[in-house]
N, C-alpha and C. Protein backbone atom coordinates (compact mmCIF):
# COMPACT_ATOMS: atom_id res chain seq x y z
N UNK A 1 0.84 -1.18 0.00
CA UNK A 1 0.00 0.00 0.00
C UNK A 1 0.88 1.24 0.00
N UNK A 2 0.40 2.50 -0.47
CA UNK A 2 1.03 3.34 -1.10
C UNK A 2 1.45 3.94 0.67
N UNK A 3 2.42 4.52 1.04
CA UNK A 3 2.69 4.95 2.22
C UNK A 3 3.16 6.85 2.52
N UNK A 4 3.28 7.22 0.75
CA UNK A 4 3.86 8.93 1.28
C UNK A 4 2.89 9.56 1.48
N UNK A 5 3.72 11.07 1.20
CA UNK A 5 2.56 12.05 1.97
C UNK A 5 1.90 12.46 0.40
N UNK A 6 1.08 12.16 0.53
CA UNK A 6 -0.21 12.46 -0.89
C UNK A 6 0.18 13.95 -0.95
N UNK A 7 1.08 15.19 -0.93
CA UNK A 7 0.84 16.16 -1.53
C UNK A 7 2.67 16.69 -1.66
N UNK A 8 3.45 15.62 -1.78
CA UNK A 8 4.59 15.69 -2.03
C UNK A 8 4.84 15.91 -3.35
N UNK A 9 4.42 15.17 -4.05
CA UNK A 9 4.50 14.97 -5.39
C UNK A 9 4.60 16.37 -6.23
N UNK A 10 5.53 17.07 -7.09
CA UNK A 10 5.47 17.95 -7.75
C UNK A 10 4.95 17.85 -9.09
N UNK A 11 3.94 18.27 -9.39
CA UNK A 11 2.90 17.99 -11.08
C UNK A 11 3.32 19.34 -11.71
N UNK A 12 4.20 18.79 -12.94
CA UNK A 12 4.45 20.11 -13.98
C UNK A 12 3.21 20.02 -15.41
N UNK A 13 3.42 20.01 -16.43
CA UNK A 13 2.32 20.69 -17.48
C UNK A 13 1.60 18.99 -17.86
N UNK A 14 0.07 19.69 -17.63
CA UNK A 14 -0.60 18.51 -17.46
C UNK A 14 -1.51 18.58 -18.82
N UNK A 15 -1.21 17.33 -19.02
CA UNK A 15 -1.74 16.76 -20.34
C UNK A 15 -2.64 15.84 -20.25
N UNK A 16 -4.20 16.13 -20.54
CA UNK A 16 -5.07 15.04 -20.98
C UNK A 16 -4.82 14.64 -22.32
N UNK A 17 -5.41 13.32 -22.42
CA UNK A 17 -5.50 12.86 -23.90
C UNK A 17 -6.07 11.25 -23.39
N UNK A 18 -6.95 11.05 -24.82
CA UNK A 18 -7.35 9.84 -25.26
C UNK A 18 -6.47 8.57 -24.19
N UNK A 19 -6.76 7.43 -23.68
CA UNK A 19 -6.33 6.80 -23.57
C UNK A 19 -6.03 5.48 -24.74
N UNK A 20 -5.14 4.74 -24.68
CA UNK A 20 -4.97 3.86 -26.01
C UNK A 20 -4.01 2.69 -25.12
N UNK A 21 -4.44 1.37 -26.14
CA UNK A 21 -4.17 0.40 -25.50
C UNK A 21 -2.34 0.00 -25.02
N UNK A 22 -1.59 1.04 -25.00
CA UNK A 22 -0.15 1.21 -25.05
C UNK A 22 -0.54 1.77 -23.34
N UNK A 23 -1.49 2.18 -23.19
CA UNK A 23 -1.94 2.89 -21.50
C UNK A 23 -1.83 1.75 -20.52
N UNK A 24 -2.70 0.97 -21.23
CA UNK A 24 -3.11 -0.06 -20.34
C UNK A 24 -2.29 -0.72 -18.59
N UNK A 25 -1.09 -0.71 -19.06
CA UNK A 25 0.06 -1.34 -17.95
C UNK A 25 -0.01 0.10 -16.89
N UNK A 26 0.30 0.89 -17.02
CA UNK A 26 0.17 2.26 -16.22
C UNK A 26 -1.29 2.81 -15.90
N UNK A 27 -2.10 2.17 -16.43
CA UNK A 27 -3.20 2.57 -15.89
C UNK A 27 -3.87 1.58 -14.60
N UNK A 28 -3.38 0.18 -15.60
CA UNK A 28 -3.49 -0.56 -14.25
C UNK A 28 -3.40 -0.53 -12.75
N UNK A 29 -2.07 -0.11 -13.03
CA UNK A 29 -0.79 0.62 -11.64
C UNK A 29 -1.70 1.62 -10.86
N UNK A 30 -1.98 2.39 -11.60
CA UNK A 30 -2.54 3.31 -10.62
C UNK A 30 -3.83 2.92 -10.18
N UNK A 31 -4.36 2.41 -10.74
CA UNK A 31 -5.96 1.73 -10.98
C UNK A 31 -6.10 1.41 -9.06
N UNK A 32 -4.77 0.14 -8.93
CA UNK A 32 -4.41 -0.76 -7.92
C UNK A 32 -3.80 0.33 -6.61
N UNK A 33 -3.22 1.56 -6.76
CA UNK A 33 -2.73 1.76 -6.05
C UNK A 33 -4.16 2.93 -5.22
N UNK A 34 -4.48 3.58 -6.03
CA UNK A 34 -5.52 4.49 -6.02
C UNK A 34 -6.63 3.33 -4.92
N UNK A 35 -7.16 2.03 -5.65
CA UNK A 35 -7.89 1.35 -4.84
C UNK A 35 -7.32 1.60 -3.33
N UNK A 36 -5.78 0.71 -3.37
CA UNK A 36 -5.73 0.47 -2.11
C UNK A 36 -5.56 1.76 -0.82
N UNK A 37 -5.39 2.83 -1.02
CA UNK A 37 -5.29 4.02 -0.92
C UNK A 37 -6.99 4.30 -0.18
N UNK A 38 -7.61 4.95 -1.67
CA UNK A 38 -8.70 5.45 -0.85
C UNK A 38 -9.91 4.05 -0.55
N UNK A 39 -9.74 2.76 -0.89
CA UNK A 39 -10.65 1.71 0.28
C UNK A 39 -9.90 1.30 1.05
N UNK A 40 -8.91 1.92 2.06
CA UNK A 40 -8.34 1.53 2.92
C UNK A 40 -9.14 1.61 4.19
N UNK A 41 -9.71 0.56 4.92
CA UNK A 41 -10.63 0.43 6.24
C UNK A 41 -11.55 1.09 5.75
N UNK A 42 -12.58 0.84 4.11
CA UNK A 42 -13.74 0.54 3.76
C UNK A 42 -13.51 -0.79 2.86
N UNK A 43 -12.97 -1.49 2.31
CA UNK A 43 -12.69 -2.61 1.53
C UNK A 43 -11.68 -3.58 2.22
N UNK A 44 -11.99 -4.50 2.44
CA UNK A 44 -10.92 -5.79 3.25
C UNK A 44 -9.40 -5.24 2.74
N UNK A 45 -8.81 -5.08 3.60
CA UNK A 45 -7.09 -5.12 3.68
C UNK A 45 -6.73 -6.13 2.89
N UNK A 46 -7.08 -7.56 2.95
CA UNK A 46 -6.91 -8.53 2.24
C UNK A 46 -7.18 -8.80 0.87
N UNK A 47 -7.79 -8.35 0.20
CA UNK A 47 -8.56 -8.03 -0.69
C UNK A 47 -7.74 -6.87 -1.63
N UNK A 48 -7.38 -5.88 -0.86
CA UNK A 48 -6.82 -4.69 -1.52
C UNK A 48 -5.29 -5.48 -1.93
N UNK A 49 -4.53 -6.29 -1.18
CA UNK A 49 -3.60 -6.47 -1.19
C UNK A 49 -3.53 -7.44 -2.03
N UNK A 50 -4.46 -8.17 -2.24
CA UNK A 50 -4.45 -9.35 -3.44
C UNK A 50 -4.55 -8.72 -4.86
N UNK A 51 -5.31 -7.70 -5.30
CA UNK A 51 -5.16 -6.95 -6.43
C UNK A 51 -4.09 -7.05 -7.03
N UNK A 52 -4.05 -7.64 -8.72
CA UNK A 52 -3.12 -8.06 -9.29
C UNK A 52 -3.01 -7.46 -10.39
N UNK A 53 -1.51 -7.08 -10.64
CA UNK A 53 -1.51 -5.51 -11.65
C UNK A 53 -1.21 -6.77 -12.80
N UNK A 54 -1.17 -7.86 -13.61
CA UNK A 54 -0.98 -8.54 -14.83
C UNK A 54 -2.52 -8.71 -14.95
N UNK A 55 -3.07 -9.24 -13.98
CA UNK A 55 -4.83 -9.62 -14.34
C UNK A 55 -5.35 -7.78 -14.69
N UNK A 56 -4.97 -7.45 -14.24
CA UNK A 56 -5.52 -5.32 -14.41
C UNK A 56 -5.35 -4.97 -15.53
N UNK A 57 -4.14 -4.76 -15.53
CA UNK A 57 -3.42 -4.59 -16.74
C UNK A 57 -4.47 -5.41 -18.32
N UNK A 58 -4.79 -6.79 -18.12
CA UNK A 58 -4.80 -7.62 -18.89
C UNK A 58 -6.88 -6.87 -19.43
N UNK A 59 -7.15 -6.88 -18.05
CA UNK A 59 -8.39 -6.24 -18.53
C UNK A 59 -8.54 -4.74 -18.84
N UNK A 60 -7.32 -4.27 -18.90
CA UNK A 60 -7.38 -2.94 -19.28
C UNK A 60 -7.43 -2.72 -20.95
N UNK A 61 -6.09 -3.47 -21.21
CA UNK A 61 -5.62 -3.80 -22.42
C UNK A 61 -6.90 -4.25 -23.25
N UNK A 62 -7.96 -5.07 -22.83
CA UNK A 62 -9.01 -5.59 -23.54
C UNK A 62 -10.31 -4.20 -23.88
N UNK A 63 -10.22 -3.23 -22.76
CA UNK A 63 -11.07 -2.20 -22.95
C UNK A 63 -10.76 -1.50 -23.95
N UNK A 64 -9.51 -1.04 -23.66
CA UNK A 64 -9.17 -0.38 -24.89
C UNK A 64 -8.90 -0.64 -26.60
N UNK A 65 -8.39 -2.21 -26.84
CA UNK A 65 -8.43 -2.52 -27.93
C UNK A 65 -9.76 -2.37 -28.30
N UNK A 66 -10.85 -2.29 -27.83
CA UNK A 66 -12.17 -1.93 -28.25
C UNK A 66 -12.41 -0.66 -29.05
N UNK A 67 -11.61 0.06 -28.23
CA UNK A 67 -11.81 1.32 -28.11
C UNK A 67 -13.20 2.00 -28.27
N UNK A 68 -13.34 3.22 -28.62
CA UNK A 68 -15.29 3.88 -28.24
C UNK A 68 -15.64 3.30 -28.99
N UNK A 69 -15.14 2.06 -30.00
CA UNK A 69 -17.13 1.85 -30.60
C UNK A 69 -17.96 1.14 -29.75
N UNK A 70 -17.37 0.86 -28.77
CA UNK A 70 -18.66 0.18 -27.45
C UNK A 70 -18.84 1.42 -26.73
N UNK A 71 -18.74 2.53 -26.99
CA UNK A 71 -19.68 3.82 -26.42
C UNK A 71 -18.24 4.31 -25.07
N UNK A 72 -18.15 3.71 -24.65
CA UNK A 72 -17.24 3.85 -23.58
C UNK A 72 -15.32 5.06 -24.23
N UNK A 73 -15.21 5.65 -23.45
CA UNK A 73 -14.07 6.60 -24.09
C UNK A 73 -13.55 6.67 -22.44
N UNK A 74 -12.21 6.48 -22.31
CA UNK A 74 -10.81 6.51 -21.05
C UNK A 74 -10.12 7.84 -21.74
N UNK A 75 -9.89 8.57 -20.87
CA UNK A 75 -8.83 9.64 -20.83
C UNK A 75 -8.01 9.44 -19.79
N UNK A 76 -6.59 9.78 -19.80
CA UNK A 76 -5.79 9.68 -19.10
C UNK A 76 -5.08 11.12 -18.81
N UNK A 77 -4.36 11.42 -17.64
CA UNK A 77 -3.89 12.56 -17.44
C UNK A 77 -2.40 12.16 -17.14
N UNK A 78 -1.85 13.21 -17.54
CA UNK A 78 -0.18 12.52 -17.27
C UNK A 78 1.13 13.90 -17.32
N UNK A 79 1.55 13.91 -17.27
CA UNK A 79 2.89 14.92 -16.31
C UNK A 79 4.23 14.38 -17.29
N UNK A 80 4.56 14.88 -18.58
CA UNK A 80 5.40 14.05 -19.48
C UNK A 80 4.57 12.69 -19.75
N UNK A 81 5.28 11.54 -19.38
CA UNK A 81 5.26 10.45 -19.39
C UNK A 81 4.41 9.93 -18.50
N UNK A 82 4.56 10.33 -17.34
CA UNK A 82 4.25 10.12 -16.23
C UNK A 82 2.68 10.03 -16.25
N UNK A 83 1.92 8.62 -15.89
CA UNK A 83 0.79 8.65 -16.20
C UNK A 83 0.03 9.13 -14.59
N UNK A 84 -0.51 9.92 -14.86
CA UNK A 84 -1.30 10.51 -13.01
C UNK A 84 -2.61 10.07 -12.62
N UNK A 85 -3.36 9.52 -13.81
CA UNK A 85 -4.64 9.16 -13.26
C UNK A 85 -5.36 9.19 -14.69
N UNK A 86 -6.61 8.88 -14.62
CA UNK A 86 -7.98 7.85 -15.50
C UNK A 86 -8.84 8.42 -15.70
N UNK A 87 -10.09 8.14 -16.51
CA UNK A 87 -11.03 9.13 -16.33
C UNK A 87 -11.80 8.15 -17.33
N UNK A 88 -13.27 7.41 -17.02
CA UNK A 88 -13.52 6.49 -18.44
C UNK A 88 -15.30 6.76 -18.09
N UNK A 89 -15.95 6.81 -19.00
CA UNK A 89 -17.43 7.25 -19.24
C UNK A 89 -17.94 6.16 -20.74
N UNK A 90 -19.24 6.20 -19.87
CA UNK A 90 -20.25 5.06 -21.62
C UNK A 90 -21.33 5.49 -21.14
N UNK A 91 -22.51 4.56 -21.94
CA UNK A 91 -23.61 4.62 -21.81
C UNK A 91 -23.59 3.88 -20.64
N UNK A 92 -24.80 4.23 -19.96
CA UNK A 92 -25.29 3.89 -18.68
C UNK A 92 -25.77 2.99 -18.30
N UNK A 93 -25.23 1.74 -17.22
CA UNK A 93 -25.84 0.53 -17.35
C UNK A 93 -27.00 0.46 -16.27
N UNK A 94 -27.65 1.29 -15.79
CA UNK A 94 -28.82 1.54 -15.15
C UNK A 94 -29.89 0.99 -15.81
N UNK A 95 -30.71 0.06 -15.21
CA UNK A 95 -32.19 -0.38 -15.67
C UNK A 95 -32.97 0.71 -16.02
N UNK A 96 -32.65 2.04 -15.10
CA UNK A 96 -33.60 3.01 -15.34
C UNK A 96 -33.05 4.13 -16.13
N UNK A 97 -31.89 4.04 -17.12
CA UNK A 97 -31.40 4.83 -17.56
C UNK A 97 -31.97 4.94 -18.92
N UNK A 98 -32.09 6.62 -19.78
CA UNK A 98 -32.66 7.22 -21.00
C UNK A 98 -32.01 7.24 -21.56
N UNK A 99 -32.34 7.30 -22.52
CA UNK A 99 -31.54 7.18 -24.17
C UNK A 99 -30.56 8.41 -24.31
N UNK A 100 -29.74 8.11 -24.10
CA UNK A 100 -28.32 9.39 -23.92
C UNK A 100 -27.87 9.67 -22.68
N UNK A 101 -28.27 8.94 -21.62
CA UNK A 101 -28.10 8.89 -20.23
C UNK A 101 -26.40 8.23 -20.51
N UNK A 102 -25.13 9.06 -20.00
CA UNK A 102 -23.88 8.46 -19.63
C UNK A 102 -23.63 8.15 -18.36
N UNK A 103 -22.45 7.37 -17.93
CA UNK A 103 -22.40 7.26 -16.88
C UNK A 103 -21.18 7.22 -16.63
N UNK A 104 -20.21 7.62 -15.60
CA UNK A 104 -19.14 7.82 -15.32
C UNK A 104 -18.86 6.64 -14.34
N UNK A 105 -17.70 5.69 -15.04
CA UNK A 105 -17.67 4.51 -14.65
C UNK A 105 -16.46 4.67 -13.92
N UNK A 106 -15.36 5.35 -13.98
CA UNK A 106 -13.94 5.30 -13.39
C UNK A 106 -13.47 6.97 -13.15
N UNK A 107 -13.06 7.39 -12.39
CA UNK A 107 -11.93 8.07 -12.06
C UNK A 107 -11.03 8.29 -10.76
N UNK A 108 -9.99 7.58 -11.50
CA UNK A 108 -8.69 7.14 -10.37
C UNK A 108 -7.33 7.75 -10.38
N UNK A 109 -6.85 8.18 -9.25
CA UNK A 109 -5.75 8.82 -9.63
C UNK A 109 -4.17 8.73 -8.81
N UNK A 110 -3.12 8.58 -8.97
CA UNK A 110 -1.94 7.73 -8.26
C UNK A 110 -2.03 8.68 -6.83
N UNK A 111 -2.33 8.13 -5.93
CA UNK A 111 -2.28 8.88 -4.24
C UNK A 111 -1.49 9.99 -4.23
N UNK A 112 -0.70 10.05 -4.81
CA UNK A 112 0.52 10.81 -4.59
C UNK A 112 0.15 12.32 -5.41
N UNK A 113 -0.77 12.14 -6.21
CA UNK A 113 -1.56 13.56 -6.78
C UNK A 113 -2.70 14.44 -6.83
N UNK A 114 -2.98 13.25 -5.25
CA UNK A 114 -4.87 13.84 -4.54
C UNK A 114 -4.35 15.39 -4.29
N UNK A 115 -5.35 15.88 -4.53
CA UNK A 115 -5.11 17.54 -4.13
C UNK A 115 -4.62 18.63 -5.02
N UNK A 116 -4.24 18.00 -6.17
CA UNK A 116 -3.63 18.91 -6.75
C UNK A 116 -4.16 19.51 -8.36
N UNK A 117 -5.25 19.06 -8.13
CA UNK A 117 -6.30 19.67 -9.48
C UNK A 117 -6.51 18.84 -11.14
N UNK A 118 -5.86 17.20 -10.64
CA UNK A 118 -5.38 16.35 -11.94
C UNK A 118 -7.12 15.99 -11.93
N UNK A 119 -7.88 15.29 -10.76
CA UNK A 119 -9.02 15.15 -10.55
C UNK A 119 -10.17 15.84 -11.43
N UNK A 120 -9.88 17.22 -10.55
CA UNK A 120 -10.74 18.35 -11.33
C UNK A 120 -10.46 18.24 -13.35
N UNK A 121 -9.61 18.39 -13.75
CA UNK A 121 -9.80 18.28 -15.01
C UNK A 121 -9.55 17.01 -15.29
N UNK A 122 -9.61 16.48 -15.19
CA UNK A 122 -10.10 14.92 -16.17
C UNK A 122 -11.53 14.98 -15.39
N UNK A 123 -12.47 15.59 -14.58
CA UNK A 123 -13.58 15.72 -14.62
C UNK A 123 -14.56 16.23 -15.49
N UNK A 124 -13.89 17.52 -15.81
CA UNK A 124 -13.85 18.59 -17.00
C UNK A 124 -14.12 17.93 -17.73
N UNK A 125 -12.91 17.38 -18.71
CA UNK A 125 -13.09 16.56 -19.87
C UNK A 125 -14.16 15.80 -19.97
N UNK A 126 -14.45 15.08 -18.77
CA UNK A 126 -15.63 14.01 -19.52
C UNK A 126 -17.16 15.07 -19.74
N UNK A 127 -17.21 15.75 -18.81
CA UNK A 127 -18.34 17.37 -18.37
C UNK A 127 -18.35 17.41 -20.16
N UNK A 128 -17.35 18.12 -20.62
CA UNK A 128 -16.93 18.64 -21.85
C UNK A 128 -17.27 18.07 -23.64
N UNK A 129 -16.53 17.10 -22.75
CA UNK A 129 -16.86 15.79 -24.11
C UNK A 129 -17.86 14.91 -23.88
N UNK A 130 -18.32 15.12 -22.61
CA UNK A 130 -20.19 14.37 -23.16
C UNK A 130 -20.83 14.98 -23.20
N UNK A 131 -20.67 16.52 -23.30
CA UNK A 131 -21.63 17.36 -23.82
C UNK A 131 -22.75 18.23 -22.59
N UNK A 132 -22.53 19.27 -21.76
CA UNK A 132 -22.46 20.50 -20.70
C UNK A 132 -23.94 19.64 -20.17
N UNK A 133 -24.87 19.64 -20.62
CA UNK A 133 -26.10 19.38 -20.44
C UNK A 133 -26.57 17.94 -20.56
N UNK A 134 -25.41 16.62 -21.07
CA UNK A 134 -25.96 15.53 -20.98
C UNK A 134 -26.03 15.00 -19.20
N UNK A 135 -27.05 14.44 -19.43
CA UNK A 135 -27.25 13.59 -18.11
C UNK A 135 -25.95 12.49 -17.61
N UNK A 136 -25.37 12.60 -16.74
CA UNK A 136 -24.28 11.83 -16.36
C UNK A 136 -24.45 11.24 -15.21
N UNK A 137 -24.46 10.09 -14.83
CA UNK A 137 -24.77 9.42 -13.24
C UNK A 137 -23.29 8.58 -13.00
N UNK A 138 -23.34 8.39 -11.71
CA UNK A 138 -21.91 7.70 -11.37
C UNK A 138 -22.53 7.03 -9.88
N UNK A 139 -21.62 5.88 -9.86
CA UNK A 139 -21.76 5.44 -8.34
C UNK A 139 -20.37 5.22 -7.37
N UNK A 140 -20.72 5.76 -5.92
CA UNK A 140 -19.33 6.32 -5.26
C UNK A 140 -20.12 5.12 -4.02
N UNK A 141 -19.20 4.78 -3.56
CA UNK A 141 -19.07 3.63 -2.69
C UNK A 141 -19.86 4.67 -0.66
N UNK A 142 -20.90 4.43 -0.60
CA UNK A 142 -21.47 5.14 0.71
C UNK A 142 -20.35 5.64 1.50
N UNK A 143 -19.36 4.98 1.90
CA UNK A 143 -18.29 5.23 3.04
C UNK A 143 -16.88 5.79 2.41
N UNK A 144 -17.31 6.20 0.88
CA UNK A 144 -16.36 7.06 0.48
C UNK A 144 -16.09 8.75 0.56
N UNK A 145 -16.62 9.09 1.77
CA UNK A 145 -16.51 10.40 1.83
C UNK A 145 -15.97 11.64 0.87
N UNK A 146 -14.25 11.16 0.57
CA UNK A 146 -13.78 12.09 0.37
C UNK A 146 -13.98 12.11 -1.43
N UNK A 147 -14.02 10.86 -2.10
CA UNK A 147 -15.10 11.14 -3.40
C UNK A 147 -16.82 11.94 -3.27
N UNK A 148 -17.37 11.59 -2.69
CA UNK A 148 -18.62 12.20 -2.68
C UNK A 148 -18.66 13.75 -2.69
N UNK A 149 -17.68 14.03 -1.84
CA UNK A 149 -17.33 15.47 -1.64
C UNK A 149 -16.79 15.93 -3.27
N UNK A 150 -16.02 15.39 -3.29
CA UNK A 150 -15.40 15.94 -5.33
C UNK A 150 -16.32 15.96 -6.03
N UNK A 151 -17.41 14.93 -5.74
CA UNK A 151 -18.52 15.11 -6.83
C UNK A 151 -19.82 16.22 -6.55
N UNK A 152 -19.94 16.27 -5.50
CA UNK A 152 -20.68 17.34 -5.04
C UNK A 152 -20.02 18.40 -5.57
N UNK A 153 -18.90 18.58 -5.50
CA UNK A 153 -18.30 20.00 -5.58
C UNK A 153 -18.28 20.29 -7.46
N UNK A 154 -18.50 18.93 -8.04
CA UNK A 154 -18.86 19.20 -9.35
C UNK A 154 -20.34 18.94 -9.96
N UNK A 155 -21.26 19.29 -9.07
CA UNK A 155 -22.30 19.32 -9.59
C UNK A 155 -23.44 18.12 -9.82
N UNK A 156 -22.97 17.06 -9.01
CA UNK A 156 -23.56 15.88 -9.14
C UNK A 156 -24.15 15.96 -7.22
N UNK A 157 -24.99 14.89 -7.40
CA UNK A 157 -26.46 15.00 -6.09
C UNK A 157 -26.64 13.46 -6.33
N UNK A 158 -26.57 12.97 -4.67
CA UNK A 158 -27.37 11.95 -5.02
C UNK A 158 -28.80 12.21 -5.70
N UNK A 159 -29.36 10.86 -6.01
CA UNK A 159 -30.61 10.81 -6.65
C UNK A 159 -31.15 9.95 -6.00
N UNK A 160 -30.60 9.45 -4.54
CA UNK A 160 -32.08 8.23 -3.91
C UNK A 160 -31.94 7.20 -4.48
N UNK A 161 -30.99 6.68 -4.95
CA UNK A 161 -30.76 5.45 -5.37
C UNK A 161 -29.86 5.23 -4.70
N UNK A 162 -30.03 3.71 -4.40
CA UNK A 162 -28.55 3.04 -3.81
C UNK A 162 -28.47 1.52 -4.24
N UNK A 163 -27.69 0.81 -3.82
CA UNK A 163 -27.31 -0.59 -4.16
C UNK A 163 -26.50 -1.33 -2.89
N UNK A 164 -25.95 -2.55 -3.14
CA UNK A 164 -25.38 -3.19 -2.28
C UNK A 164 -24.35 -3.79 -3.66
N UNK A 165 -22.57 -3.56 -3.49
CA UNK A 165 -22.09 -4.41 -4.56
C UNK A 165 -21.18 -4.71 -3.64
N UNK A 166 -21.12 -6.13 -4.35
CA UNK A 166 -19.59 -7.04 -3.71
C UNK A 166 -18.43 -6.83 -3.98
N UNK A 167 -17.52 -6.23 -2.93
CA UNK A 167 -16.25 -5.87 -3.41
C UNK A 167 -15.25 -6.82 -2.54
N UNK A 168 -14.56 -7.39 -2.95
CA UNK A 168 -13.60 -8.37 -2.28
C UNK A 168 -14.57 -9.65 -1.29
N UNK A 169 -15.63 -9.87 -1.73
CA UNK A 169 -16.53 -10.67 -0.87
C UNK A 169 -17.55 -9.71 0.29
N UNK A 170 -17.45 -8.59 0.25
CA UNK A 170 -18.22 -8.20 1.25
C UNK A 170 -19.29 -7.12 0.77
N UNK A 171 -20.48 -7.10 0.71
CA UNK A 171 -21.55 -6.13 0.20
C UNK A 171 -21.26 -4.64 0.78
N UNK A 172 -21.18 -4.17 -0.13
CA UNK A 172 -20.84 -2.58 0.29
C UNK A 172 -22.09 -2.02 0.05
N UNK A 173 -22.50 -0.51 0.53
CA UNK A 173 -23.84 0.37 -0.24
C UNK A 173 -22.96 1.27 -0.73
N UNK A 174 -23.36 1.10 -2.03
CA UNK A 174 -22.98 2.38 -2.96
C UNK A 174 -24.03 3.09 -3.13
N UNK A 175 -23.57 4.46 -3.77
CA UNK A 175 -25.39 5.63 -4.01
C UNK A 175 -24.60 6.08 -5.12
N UNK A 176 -26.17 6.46 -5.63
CA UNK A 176 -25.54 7.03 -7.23
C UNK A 176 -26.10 8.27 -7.05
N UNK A 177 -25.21 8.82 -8.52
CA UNK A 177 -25.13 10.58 -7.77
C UNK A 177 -25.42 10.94 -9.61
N UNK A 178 -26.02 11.80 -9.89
CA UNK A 178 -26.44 12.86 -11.02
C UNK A 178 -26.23 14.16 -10.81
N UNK A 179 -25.86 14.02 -12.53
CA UNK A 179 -25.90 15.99 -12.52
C UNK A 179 -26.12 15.57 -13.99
N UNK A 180 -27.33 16.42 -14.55
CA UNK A 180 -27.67 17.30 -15.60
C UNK A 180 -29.27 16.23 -15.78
């Protein structure tokens, strides 16, 4: 598990762009580290620590050779080379979701760059590129505080929905949150 101080990290000129299946291995990485980070004493310790960056990696690599014609589009944010964090949106797999309803399925970012505004724009981007006024829903894990707060602060509300999903064997409540 990741151990520095989350605001050490110095971020010089930040670059979104497309993600592509050359991402995949570094997205993984952070994918795993970001988990174990912020579900630390909400997701089994055991569980976080079993997370395996070749199986990650391997299903990353498969998303992307797809690439958007399954509706779904990954952006990545990155510092040179340096990949900082994720950002991936599709159509909405909600029973109760409308025809142009997206949904914001991922955004993860390496611990070491919470705080420092990589979040906020790869939020942007998806805001941007799915269009100011499309409907966007996402689901943030109940006992994730300090996500709920980012999303509030961008314009998303719960909506009274919630769920129970299995994460490492144990039912969590997640709530889903809208804006537009």
């Amino acid at each position: 598990m990741w151990q520095g101080d989350p605001m050490a990290e110095q971020i010089g000129e930040l670059t979104i762009r497309p993600a592509g299946p050359a991402d995949a291995g570094a997205i993984a990485a952070v994918h795993i580290r970001s988990w174990q980070e912020a579900y630390a004493g909400i997701v089994s310790a055991s569980y976080l620590a079993s997370l395996d960056a070749t199986a990650r990696t391997a299903t990353w690599q498969g998303y992307l050779e797809r690439g958007p014609d399954d509706g779904v589009r990954t952006w990545i944010a990155q510092d040179g080379v340096r990949l900082l964090g994720f950002a991936s949106v599709g159509p909405s797999r909600d029973e109760d979701a409308r025809r142009g309803d997206l949904e914001v399925y991922s955004i993860y970012l390496d611990p070491g760059t919470w705080g420092h505004g990589v979040a906020r724009e790869l939020m942007r981007t998806l805001i941007n590129e799915s269009g100011e006024q499309t409907p966007l829903t996402l689901w943030v894990l109940a006992a994730n505080e300090r996500a709920r707060h980012f999303y509030r602060r961008h314009g998303f509300q719960p909506d009274g929905v919630e769920r129970y999903e299995d994460v490492g064997g144990e039912d969590l409540l997640e709530v889903r949150y809208r804006r537009g």
